[in-house]
N, C-alpha and C. Protein backbone atom coordinates (compact mmCIF):
# COMPACT_ATOMS: atom_id res chain seq x y z
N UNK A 1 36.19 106.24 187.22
CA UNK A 1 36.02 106.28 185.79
C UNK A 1 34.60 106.77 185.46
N UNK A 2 34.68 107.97 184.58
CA UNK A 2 33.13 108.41 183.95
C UNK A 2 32.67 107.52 182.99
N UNK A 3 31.83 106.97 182.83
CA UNK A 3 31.09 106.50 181.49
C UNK A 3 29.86 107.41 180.82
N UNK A 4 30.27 107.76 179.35
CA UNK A 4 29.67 109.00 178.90
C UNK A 4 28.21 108.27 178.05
N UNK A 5 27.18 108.11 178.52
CA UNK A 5 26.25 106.82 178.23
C UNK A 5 25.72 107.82 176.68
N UNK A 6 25.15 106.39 175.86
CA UNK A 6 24.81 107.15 175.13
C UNK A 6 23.89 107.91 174.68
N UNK A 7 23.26 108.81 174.35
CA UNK A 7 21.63 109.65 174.37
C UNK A 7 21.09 108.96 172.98
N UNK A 8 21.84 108.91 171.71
CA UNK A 8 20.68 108.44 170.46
C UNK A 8 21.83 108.28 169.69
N UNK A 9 21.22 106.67 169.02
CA UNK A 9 22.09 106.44 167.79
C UNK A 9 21.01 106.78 166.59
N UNK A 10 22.37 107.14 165.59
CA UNK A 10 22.06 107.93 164.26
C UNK A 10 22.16 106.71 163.30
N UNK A 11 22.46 105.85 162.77
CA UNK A 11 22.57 105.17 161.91
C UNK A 11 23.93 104.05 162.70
N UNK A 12 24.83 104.51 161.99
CA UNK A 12 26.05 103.75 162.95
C UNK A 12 26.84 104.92 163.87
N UNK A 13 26.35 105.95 164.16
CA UNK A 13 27.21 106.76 164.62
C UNK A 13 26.32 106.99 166.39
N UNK A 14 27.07 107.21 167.28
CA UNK A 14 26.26 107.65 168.49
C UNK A 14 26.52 108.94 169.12
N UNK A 15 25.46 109.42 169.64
CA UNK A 15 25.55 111.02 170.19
C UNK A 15 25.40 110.71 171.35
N UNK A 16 26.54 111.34 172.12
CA UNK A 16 26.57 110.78 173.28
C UNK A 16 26.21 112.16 174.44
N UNK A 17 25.81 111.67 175.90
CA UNK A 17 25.26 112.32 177.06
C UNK A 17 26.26 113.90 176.72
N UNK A 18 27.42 113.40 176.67
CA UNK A 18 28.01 114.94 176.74
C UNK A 18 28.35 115.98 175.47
N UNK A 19 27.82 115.17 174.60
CA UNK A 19 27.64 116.27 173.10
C UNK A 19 26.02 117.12 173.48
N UNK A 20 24.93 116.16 174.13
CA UNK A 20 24.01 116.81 174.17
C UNK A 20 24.32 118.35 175.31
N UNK A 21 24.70 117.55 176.35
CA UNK A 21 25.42 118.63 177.11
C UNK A 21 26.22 120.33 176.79
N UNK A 22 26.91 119.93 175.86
CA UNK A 22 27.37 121.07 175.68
C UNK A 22 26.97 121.92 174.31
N UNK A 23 26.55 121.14 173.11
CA UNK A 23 25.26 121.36 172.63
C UNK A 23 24.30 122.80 173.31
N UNK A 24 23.86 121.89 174.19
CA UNK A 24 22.64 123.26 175.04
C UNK A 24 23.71 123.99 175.85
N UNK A 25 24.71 124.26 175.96
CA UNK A 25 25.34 125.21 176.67
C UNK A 25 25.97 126.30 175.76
N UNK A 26 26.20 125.36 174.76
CA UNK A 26 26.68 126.27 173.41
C UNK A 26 25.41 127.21 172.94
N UNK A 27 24.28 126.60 172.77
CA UNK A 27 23.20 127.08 172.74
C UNK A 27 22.81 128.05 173.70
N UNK A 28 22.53 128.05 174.48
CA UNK A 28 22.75 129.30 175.50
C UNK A 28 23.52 130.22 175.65
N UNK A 29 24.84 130.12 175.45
CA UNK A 29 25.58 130.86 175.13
C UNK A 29 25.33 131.90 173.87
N UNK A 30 25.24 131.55 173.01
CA UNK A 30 24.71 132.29 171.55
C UNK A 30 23.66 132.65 171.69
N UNK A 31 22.76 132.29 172.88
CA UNK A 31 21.16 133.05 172.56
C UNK A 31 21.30 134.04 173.69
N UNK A 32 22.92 133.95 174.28
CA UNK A 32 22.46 134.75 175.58
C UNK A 32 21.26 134.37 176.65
N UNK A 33 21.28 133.49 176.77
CA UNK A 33 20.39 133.09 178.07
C UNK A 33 20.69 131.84 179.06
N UNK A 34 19.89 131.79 180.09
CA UNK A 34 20.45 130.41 180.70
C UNK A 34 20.23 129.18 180.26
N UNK A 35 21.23 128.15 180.86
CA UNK A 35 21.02 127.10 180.10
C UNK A 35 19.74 126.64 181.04
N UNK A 36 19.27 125.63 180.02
CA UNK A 36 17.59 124.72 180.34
C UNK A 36 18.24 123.37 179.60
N UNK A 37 18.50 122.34 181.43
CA UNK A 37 18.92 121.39 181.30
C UNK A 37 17.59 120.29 181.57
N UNK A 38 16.45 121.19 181.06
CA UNK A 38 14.96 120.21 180.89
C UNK A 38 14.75 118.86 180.21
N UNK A 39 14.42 117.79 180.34
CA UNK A 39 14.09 116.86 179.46
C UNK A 39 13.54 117.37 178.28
N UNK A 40 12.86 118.12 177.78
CA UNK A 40 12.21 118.52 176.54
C UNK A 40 13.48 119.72 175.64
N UNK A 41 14.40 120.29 176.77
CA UNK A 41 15.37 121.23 175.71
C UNK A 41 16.74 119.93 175.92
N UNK A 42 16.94 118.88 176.50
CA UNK A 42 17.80 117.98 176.22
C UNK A 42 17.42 117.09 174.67
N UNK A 43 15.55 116.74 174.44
CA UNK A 43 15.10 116.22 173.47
C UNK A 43 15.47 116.90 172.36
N UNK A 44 15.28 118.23 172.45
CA UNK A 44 15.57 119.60 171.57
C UNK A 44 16.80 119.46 170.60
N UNK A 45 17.73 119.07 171.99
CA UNK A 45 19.22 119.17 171.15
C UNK A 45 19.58 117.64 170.59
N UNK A 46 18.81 117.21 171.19
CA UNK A 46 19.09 115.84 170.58
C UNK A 46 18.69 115.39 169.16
N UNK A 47 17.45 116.83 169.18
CA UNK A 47 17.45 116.48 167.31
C UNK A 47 18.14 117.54 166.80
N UNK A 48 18.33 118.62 166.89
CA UNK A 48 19.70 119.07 166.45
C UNK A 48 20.95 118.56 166.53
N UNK A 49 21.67 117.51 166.95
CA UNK A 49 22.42 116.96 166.81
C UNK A 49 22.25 115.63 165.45
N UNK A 50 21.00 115.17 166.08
CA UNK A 50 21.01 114.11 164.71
C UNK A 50 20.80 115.10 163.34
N UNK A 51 20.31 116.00 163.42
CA UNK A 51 20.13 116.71 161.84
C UNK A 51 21.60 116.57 161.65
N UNK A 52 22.45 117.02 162.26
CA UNK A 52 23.95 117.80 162.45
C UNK A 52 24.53 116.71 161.66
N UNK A 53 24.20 115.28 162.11
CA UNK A 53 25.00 113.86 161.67
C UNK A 53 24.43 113.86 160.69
N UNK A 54 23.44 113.76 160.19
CA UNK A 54 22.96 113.80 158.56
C UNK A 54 23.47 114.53 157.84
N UNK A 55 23.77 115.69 158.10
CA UNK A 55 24.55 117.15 157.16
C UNK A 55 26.15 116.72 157.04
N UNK A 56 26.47 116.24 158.46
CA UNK A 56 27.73 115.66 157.98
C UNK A 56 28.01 114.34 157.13
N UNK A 57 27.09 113.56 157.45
CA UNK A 57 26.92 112.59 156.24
C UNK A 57 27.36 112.57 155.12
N UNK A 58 25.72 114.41 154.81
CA UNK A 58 26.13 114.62 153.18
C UNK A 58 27.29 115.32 153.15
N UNK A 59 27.69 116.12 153.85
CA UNK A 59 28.97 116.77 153.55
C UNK A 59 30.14 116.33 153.16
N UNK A 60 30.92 114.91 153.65
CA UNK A 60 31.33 113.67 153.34
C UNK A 60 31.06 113.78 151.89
N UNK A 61 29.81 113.10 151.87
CA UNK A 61 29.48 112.43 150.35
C UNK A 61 29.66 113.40 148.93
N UNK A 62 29.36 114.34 149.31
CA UNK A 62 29.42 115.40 148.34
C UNK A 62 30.31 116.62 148.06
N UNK A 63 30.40 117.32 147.11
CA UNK A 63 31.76 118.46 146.55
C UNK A 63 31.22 119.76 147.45
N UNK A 64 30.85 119.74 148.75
CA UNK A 64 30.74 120.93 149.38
C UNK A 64 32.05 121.76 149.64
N UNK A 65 32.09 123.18 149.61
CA UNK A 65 32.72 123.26 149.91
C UNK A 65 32.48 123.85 152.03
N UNK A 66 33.41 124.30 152.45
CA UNK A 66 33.17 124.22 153.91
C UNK A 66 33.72 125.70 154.35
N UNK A 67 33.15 126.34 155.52
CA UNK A 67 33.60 127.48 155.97
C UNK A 67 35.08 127.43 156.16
N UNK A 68 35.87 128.52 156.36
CA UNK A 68 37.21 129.02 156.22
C UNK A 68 37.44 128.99 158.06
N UNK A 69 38.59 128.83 158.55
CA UNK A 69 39.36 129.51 160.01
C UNK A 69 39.15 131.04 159.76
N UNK A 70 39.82 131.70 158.54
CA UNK A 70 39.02 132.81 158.83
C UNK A 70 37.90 132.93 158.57
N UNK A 71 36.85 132.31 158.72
CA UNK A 71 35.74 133.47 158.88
C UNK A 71 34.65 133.00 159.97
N UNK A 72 35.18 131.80 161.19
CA UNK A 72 35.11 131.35 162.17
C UNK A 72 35.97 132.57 163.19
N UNK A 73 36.88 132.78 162.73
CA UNK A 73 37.67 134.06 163.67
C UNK A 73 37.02 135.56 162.97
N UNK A 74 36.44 135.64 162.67
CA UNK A 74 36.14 136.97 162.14
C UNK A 74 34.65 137.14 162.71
N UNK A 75 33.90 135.95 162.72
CA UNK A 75 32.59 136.11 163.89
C UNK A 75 32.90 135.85 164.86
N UNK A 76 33.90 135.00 165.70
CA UNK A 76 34.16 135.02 166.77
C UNK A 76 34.74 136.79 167.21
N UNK A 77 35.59 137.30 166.24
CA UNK A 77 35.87 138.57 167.02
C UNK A 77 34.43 139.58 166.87
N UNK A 78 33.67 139.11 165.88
CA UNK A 78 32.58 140.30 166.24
C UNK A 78 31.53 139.93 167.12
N UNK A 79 31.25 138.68 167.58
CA UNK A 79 31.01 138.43 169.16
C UNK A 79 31.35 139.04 170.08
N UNK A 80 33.01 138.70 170.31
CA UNK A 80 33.73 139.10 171.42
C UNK A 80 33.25 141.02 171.28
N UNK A 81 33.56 141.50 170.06
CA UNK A 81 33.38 143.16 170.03
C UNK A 81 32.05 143.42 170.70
N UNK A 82 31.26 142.75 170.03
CA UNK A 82 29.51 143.53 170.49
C UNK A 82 29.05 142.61 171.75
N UNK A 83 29.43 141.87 171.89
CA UNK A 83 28.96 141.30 173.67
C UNK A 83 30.09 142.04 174.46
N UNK A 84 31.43 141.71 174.43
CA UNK A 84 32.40 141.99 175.42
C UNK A 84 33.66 142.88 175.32
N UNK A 85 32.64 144.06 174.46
CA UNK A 85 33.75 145.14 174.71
C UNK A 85 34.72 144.99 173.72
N UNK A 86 35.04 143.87 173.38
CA UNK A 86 36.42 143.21 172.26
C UNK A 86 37.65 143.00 173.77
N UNK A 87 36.95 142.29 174.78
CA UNK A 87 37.85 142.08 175.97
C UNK A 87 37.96 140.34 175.45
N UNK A 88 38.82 139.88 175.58
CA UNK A 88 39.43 138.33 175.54
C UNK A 88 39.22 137.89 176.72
N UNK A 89 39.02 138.45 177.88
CA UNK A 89 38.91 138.30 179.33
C UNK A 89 37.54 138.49 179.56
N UNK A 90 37.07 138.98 179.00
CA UNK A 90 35.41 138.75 179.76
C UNK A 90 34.40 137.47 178.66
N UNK A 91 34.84 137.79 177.95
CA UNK A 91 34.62 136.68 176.79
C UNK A 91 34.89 134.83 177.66
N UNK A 92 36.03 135.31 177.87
CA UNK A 92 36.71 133.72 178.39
C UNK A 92 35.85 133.30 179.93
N UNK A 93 35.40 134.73 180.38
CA UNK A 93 35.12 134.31 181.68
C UNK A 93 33.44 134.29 181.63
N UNK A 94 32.88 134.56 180.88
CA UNK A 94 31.36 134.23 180.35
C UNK A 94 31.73 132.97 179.72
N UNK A 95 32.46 132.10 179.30
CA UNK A 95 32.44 131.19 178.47
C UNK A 95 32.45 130.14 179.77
N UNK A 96 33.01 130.59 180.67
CA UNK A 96 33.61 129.76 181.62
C UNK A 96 32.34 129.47 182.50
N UNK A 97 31.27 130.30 182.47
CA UNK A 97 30.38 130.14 183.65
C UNK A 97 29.05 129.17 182.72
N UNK A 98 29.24 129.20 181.31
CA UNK A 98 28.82 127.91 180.80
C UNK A 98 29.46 126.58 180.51
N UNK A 99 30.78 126.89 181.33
CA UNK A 99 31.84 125.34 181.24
C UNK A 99 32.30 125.43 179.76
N UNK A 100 32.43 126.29 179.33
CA UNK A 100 32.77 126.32 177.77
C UNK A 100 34.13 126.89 177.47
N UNK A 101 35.18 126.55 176.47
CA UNK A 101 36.25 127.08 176.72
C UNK A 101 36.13 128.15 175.05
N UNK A 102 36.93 128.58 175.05
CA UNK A 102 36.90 129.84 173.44
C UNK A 102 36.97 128.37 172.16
N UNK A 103 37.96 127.56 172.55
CA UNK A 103 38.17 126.63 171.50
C UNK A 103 37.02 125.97 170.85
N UNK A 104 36.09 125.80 172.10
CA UNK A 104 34.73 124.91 172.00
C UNK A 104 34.21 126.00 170.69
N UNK A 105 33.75 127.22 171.51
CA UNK A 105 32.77 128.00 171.01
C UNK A 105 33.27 128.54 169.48
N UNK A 106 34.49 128.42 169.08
CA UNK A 106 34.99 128.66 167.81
C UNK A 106 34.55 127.42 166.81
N UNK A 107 34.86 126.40 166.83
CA UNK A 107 34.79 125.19 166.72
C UNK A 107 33.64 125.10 166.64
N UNK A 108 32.13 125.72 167.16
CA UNK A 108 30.51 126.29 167.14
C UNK A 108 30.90 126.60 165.86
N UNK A 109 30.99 127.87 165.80
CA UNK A 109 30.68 128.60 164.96
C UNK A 109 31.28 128.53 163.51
N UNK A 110 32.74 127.69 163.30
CA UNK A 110 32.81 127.13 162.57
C UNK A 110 31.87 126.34 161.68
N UNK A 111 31.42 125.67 162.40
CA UNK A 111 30.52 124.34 162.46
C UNK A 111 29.01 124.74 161.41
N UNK A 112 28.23 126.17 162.05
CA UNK A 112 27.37 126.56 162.23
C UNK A 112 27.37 127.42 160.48
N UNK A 113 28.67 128.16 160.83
CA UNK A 113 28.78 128.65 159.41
C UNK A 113 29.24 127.70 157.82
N UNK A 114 29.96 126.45 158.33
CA UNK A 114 29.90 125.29 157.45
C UNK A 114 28.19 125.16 157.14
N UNK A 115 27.60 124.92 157.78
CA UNK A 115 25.93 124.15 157.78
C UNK A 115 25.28 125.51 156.67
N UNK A 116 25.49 126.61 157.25
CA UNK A 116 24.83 127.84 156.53
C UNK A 116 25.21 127.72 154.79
N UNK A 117 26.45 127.51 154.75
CA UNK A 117 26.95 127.47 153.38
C UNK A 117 26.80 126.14 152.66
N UNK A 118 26.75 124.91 153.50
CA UNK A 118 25.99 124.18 152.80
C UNK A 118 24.76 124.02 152.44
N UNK A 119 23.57 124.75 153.03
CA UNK A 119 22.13 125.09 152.46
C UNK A 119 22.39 126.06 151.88
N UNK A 120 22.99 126.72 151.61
CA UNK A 120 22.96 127.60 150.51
C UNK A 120 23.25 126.74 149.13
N UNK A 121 24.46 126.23 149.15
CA UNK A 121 25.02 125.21 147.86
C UNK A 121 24.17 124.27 147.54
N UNK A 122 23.27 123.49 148.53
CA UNK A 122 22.65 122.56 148.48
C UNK A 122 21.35 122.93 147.74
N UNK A 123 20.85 123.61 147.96
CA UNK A 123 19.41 124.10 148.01
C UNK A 123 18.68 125.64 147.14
N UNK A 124 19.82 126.46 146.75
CA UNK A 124 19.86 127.31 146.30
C UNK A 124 19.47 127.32 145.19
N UNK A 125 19.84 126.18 144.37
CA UNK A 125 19.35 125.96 143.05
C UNK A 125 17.63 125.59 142.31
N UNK A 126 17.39 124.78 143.87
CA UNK A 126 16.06 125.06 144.16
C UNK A 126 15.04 125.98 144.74
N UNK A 127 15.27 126.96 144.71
CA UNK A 127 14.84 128.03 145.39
C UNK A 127 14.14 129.00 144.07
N UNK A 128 14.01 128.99 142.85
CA UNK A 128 13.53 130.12 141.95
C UNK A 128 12.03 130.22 142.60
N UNK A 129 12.15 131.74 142.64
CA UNK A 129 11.19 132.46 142.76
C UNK A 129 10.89 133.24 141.49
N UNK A 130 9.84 133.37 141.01
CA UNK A 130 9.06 134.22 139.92
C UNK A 130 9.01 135.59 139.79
N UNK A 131 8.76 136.01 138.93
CA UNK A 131 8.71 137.85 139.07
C UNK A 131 7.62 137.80 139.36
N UNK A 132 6.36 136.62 139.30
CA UNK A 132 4.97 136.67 139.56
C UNK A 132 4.88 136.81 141.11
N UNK A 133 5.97 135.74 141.62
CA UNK A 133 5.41 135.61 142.89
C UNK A 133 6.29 137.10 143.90
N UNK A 134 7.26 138.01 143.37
CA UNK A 134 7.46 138.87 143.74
C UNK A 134 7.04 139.98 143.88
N UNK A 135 5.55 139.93 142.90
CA UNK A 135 4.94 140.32 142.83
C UNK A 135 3.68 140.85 143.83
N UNK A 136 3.22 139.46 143.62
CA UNK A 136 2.13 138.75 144.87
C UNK A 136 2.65 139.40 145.69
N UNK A 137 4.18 138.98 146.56
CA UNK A 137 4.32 139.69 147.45
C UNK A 137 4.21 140.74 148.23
N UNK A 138 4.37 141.28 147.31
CA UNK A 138 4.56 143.28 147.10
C UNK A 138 3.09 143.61 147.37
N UNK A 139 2.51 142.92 146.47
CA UNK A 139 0.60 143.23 146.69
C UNK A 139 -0.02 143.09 148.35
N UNK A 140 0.80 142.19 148.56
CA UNK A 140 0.20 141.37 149.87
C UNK A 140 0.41 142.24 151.13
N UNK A 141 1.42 142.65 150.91
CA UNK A 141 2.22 143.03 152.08
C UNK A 141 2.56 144.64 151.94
N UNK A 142 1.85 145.08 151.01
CA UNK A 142 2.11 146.75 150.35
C UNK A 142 2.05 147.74 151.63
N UNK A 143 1.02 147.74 152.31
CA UNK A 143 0.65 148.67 153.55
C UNK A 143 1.56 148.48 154.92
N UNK A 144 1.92 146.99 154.95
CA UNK A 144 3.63 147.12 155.78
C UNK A 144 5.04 147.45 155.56
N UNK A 145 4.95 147.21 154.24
CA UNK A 145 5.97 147.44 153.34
C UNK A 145 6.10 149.13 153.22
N UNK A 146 4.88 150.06 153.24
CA UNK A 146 5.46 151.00 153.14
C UNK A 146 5.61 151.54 154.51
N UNK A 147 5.10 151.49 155.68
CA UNK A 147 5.63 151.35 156.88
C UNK A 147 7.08 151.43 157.20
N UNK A 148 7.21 150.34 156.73
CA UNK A 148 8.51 150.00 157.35
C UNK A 148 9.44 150.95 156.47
N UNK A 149 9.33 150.75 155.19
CA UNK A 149 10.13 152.12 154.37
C UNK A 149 9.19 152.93 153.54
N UNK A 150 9.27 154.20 154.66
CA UNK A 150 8.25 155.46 154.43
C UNK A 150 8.98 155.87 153.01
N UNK A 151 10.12 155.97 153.55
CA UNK A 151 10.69 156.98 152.04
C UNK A 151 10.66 156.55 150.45
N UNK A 152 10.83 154.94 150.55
CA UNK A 152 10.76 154.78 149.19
C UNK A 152 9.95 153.53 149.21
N UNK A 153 8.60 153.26 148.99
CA UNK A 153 8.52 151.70 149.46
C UNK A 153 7.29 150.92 148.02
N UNK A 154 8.48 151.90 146.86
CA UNK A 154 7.80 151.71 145.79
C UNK A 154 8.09 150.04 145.61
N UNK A 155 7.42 149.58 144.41
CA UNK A 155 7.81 147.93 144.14
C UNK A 155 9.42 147.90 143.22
N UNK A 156 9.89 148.54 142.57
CA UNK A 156 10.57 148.83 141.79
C UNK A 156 11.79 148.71 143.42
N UNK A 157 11.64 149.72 144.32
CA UNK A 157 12.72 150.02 145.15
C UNK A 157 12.94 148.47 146.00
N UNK A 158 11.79 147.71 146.14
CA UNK A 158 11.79 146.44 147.30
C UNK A 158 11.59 145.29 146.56
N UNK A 159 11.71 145.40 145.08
CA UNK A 159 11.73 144.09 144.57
C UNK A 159 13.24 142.67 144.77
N UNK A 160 14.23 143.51 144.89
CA UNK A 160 15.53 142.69 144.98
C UNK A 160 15.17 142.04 146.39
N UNK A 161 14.41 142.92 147.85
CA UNK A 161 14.93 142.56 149.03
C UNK A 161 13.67 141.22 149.21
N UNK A 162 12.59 141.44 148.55
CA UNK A 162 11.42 140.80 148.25
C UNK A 162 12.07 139.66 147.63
N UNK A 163 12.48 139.53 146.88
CA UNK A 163 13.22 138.15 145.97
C UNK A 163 13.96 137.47 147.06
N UNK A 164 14.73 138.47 147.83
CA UNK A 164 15.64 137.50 148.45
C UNK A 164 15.11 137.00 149.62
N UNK A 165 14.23 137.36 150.06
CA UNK A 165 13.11 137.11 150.97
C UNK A 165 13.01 135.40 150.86
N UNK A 166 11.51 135.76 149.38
CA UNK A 166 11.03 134.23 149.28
C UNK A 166 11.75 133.20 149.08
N UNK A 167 13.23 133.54 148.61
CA UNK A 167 14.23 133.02 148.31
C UNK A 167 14.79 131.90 149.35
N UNK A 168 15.22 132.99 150.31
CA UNK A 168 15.54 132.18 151.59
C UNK A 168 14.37 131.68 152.27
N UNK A 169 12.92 131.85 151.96
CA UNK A 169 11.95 130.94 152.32
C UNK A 169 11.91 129.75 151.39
N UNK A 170 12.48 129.88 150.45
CA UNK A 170 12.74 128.41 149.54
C UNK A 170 13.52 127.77 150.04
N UNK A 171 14.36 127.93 149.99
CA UNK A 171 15.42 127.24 151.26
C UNK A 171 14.92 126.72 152.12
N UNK A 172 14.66 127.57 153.08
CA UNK A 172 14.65 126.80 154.22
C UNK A 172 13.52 125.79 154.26
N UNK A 173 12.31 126.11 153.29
CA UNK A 173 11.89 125.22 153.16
C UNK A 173 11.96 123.31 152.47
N UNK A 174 13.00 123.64 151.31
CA UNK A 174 13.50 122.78 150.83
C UNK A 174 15.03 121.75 151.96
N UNK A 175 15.31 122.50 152.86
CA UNK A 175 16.02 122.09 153.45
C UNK A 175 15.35 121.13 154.60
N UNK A 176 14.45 122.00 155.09
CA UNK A 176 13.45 121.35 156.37
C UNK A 176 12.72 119.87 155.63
N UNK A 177 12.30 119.93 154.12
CA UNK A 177 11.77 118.83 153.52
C UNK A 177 12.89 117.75 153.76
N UNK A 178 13.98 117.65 152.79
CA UNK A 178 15.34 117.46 152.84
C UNK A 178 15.83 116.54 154.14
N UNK A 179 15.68 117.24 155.10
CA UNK A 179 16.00 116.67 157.05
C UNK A 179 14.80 115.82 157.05
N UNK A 180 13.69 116.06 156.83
CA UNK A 180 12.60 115.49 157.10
C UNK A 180 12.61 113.84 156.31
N UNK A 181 12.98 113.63 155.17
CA UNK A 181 13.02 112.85 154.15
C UNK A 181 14.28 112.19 154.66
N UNK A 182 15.14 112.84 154.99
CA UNK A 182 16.44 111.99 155.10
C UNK A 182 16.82 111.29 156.76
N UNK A 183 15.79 111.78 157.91
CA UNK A 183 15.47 111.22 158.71
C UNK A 183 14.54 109.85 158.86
N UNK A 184 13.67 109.91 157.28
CA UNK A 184 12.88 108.87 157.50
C UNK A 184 13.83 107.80 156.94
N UNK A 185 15.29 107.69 156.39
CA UNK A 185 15.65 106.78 155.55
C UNK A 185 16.97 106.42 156.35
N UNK A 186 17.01 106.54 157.33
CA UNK A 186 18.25 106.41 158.66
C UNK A 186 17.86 105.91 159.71
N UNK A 187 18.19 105.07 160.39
CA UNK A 187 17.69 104.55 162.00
C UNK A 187 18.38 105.38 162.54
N UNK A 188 17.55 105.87 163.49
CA UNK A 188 17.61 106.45 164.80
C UNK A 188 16.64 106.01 165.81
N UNK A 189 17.65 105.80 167.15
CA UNK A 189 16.72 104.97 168.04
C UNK A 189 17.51 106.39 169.45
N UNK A 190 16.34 106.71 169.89
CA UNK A 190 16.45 107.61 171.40
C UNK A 190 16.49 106.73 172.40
N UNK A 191 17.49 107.13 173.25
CA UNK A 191 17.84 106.35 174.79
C UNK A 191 16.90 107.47 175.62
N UNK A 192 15.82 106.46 175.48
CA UNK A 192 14.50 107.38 176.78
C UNK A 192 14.90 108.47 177.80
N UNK A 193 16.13 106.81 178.24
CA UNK A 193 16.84 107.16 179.74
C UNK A 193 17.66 108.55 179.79
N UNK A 194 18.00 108.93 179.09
CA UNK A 194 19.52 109.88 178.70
C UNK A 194 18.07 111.27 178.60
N UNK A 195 17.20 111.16 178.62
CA UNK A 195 16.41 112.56 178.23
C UNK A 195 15.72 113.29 179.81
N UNK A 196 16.09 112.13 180.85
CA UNK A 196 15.28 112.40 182.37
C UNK A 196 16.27 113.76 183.04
C-alpha cells in the first residue's frame, strides 16, 4: 500500500506529495524542459498550488464564469500542431516520458485557462489606466518604441497596444496584491518533510 503523505495544508483542504509531483511535471512539460525535482522547485509548486486552492475557493464563492472543453481542446490541438507536427503519437509519447497522460495535460490547460479568465473578470475592473499615463508611457519608452516599429511608431499608431500593456500590468498587479492578502487570511502550514 502507497501512502500519498501530505506536502501543505491550505485551510481545510490538503495538497498532497503527488499533486506537487505532477504539478512540476506538468510544468515542465509546458516550458519544454526537464523536470527539477529540487527541494526549492518542489517549494515552488507548492505555492502554486496553494494560490490554485485560493482561486478555487473564490471561484466557488463567486458568479465566475469558467473556461469551455472547447477551448481546452483547441489549445491542446495547437500544442500538439506546433510542438508535434499535429501527431497524437508523438504528443502521447512526450507526455509519457513525463509520466503524464493527454487527459492530465488537458485537464492543465483547462485549469490554466479557467485561472486566466478569472483575473481577467476579477480584476479588470480595476485596472483603468489614464490617457495621462499612456502617455507617460509613450514618452518613456519613445526611442524603443520606435525600434521596435520603424514604420509607424507614432503615439497615435501605439496608443491602443500601450493601454493594453499597462492594463495587463494592472492586473497582474492587483491580482499578485489579491494572493498576497488572501494568503495572509488562510492557514497554511508546510510539511518541511515533503520538500527534502
Amino acid at each position: 500500500m502507497v501512502v500519498d503523505r501530505i506536502a501543505v495544508i491550505v485551510g481545510k483542504n490538503a495538497i498532497k506529495l503527488s499533486d506537487v509531483d505532477r504539478d512540476l511535471r506538468l510544468t515542465a512539460f509546458l516550458n519544454d524542459t526537464k523536470a527539477d525535482d529540487s527541494p526549492k522547485a518542489r517549494r515552488e509548486s507548492a505555492d502554486r498550488l496553494v494560490d490554485q486552492q485560493i482561486i478555487r475557493a473564490e471561484l466557488a464563492s463567486g458568479a465566475y464564469s469558467r473556461a469551455t472543453d472547447a477551448q481546452a481542446d483547441a489549445l491542446l490541438a495547437r500544442i500538439r500542431r506546433d510542438r508535434f507536427g499535429d501527431s497524437t503519437a508523438k504528443l502521447r509519447a512526450v507526455l509519457a516520458t513525463y509520466g503524464l497522460t493527454e487527459d492530465e495535460l488537458r485537464n492543465q490547460l483547462l485549469w490554466q485557462l479557467t485561472v486566466l479568465q478569472f483575473i481577467q473578470q476579477r480584476f479588470q475592473p480595476e485596472a483603468s489606466v489614464s490617457d495621462e499615463d499612456v502617455r507617460a508611457y509613450y514618452n518613456q519608452h519613445a526611442t524603443q518604441l520606435r525600434r521596435e516599429h520603424p514604420r509607424n511608431s507614432s503615439f497615435e499608431a501605439l496608443q491602443g497596444d500601450i493601454r493594453r500593456i499597462l492594463e495587463g500590468e494592472a492586473i497582474n498587479k492587483a491580482f499578485e496584491n489579491w494572493i498576497a492578502g488572501s494568503r495572509q487570511q488562510i492557514r497554511i502550514v508546510y510539511r518541511e518533510g515533503a520538500f527534502q
